[in-house]
N, C-alpha and C. Protein backbone atom coordinates (compact mmCIF):
# COMPACT_ATOMS: atom_id res chain seq x y z
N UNK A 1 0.85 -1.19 0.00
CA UNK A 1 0.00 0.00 0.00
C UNK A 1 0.89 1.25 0.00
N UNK A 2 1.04 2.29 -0.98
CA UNK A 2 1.47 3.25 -0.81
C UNK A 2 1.28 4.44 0.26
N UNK A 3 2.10 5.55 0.56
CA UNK A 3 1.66 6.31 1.37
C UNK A 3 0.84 7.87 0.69
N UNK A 4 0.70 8.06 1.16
CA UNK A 4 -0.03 9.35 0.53
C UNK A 4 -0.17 10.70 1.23
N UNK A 5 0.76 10.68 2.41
CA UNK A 5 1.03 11.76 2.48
C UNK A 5 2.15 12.80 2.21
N UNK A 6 2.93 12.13 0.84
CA UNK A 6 3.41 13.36 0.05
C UNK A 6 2.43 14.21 -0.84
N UNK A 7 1.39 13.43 -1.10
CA UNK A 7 0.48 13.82 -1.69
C UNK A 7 -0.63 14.86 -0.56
N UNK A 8 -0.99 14.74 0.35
CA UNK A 8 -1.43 15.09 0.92
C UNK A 8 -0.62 16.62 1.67
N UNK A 9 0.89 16.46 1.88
CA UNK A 9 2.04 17.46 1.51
C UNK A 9 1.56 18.62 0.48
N UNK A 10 1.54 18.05 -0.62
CA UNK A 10 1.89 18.64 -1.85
C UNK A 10 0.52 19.51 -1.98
N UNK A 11 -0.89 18.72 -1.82
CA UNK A 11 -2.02 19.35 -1.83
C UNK A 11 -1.85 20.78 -1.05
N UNK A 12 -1.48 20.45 0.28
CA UNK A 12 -1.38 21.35 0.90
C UNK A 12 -0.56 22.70 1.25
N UNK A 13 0.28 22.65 -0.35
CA UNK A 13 0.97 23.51 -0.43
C UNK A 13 0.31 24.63 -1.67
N UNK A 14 -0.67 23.93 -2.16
CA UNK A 14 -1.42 24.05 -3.32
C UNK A 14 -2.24 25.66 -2.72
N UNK A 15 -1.98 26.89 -3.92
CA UNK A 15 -2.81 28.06 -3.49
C UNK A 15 -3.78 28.14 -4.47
N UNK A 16 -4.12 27.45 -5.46
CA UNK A 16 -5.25 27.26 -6.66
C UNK A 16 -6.52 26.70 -5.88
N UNK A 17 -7.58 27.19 -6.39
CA UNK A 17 -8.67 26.81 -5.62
C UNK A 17 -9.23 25.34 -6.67
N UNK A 18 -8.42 25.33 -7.92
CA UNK A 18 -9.12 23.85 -8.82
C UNK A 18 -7.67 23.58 -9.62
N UNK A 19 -7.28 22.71 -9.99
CA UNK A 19 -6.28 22.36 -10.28
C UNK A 19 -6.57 20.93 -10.82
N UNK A 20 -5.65 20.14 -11.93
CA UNK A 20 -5.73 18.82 -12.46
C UNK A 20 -4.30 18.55 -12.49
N UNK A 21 -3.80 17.18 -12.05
CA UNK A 21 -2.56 16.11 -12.08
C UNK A 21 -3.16 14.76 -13.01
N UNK A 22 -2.28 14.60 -13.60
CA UNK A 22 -2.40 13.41 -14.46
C UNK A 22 -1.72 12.26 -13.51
N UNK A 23 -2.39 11.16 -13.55
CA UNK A 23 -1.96 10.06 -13.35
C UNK A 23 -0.24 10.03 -12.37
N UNK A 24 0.72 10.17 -13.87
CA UNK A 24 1.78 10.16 -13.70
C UNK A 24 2.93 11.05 -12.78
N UNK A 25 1.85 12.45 -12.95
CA UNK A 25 2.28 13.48 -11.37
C UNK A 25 2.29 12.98 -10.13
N UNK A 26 0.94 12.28 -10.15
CA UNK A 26 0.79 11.70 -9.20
C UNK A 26 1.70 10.86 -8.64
N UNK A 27 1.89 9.96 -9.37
CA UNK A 27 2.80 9.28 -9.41
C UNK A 27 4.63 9.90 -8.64
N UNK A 28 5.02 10.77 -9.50
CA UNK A 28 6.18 11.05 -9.70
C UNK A 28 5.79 11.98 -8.01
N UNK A 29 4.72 12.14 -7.12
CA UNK A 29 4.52 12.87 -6.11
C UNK A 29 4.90 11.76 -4.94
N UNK A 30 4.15 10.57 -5.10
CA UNK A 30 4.36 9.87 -4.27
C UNK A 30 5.50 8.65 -3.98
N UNK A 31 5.91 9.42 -5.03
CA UNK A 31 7.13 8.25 -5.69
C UNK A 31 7.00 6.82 -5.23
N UNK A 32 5.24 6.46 -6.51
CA UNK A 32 5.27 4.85 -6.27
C UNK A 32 4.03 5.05 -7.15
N UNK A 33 4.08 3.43 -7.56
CA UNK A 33 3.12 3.81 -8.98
C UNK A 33 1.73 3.38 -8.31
N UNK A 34 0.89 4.06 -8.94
CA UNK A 34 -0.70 4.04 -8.72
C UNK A 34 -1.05 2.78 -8.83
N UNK A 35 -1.98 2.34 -7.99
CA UNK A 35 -2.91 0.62 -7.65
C UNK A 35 -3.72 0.74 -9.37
N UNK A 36 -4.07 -0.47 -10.08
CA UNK A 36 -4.92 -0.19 -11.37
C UNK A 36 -6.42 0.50 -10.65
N UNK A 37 -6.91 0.19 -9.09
CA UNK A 37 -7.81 0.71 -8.83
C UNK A 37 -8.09 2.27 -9.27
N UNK A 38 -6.62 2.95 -9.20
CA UNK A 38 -6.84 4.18 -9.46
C UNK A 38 -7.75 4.88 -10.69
N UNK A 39 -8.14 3.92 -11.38
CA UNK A 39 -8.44 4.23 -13.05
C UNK A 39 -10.18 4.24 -12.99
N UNK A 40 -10.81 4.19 -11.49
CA UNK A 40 -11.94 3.92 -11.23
C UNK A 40 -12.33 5.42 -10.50
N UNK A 41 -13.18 5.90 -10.68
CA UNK A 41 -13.53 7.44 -10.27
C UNK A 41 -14.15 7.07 -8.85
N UNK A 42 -14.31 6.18 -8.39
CA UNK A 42 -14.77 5.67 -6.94
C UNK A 42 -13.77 5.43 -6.18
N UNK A 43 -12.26 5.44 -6.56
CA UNK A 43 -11.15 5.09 -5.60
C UNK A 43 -10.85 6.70 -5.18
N UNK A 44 -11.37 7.87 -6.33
CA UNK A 44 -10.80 8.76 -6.04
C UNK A 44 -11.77 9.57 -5.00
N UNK A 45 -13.25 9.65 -5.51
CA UNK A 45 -14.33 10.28 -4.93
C UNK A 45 -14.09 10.30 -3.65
N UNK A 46 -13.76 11.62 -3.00
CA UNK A 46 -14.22 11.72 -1.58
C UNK A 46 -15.20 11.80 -1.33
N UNK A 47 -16.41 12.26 -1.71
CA UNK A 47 -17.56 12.68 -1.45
C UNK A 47 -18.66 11.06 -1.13
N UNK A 48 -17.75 10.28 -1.81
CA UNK A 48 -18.50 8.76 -1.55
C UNK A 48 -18.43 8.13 -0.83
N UNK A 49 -18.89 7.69 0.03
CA UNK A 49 -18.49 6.90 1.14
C UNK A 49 -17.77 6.74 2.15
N UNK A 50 -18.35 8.18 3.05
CA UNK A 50 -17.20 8.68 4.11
C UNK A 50 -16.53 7.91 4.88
N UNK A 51 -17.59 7.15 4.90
CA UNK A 51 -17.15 5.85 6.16
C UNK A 51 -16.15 5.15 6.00
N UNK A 52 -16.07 4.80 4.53
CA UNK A 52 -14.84 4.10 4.13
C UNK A 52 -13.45 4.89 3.90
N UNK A 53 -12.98 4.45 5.24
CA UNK A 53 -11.57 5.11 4.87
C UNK A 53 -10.19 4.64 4.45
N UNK A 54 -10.32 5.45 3.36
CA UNK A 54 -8.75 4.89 2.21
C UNK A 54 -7.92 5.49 1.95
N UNK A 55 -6.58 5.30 2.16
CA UNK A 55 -5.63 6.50 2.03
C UNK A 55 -5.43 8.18 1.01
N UNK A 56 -5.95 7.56 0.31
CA UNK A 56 -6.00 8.70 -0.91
C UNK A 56 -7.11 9.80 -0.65
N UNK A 57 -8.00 9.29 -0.08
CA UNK A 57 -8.80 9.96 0.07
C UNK A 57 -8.60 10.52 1.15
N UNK A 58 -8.11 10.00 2.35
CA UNK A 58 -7.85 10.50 3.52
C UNK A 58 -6.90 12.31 3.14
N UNK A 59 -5.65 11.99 2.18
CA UNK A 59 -4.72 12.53 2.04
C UNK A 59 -5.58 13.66 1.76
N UNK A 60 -6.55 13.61 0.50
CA UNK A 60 -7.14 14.70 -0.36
C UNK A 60 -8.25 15.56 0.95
N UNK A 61 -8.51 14.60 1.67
CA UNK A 61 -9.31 15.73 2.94
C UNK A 61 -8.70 16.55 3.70
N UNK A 62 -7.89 15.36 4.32
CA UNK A 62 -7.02 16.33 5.01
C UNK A 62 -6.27 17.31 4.86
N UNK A 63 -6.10 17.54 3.13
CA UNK A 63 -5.22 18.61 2.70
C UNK A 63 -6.26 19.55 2.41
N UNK A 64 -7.61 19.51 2.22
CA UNK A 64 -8.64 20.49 2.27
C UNK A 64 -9.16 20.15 0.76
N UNK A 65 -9.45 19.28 0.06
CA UNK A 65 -9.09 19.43 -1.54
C UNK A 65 -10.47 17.78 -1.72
N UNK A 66 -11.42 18.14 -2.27
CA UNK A 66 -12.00 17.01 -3.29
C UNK A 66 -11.36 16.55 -4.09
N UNK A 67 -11.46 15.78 -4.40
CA UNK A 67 -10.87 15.09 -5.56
C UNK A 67 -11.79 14.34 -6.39
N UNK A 68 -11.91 14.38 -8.21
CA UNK A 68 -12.41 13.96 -8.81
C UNK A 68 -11.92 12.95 -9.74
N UNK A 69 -12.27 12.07 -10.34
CA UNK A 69 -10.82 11.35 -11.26
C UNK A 69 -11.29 11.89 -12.85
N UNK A 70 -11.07 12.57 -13.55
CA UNK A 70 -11.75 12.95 -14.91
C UNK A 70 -12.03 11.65 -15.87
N UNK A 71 -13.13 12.20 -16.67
CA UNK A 71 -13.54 11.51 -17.40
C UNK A 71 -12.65 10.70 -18.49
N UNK A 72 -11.63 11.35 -19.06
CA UNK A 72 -10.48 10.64 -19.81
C UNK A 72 -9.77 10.10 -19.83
N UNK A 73 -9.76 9.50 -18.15
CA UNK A 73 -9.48 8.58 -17.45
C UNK A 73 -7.84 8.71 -16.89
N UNK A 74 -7.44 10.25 -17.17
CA UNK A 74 -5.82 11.09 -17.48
C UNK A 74 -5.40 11.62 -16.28
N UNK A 75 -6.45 11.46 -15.87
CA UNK A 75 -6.14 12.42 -14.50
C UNK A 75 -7.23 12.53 -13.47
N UNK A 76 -6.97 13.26 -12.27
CA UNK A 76 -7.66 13.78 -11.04
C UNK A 76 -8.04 15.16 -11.01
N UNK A 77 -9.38 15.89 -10.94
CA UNK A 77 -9.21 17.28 -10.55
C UNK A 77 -9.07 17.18 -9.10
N UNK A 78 -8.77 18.46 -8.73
CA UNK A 78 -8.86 18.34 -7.08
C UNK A 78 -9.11 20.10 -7.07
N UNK A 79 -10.45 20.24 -6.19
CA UNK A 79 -11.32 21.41 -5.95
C UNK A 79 -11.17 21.64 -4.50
N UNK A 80 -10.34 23.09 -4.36
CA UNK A 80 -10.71 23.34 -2.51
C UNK A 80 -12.28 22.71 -2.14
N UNK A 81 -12.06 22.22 -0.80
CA UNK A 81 -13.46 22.02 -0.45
C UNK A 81 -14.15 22.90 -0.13
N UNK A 82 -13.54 24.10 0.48
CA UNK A 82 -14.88 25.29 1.01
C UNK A 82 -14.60 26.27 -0.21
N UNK A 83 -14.27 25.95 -1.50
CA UNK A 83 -14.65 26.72 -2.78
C UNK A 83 -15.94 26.53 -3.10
N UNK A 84 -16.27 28.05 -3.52
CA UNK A 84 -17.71 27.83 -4.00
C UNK A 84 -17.97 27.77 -4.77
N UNK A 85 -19.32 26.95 -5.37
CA UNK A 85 -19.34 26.58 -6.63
C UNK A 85 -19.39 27.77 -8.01
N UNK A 86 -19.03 27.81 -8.74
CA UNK A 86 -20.04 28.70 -9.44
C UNK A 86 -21.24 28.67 -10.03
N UNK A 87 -22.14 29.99 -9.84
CA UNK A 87 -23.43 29.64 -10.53
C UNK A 87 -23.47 29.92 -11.82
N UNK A 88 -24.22 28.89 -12.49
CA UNK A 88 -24.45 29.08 -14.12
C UNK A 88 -26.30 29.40 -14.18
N UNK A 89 -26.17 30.33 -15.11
CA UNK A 89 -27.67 31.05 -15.18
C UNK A 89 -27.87 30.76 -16.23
């Protein structure tokens, strides 16, 4: 099991309120390669299943930061959590 709090480090050095890492940042952050789970938008989702606690996700809370895994399967966004959304009219 990797650790994840370089990642959780790194988040937290982060002054962007939305930001995207590919895969391989990731990677090159935690210096250790990603589980294939990673390629599943449910390993990344914080918002899913609080109860279940998993390192990555732990990292991305505790650094203040959601995390999303994008659709292109390339990467993670990661959104401050007390950013507000914007409204679309």
């Amino acid at each position: 099991m990797n650790n994840y709090d370089a990642l959780r480090d790194y988040l937290k050095r982060q002054t962007a309120v939305e930001f995207v890492l590919g895969f391989a940042q990731i990677e090159e952050i935690i210096d250790a390669a990603l589980p294939r789970a990673a390629q599943r938008a449910s390993w990344w989702d914080t918002t899913r299943a609080p109860d279940e606690k998993m390192p990555q996700r732990e990292a991305c809370i505790e650094a203040g930061y959601i995390a999303t895994r994008l659709g292109d399967n390339e990467g993670v966004r990661f959104r401050r959590a007390d950013a507000r959304r914007p409204r679309f009219r």
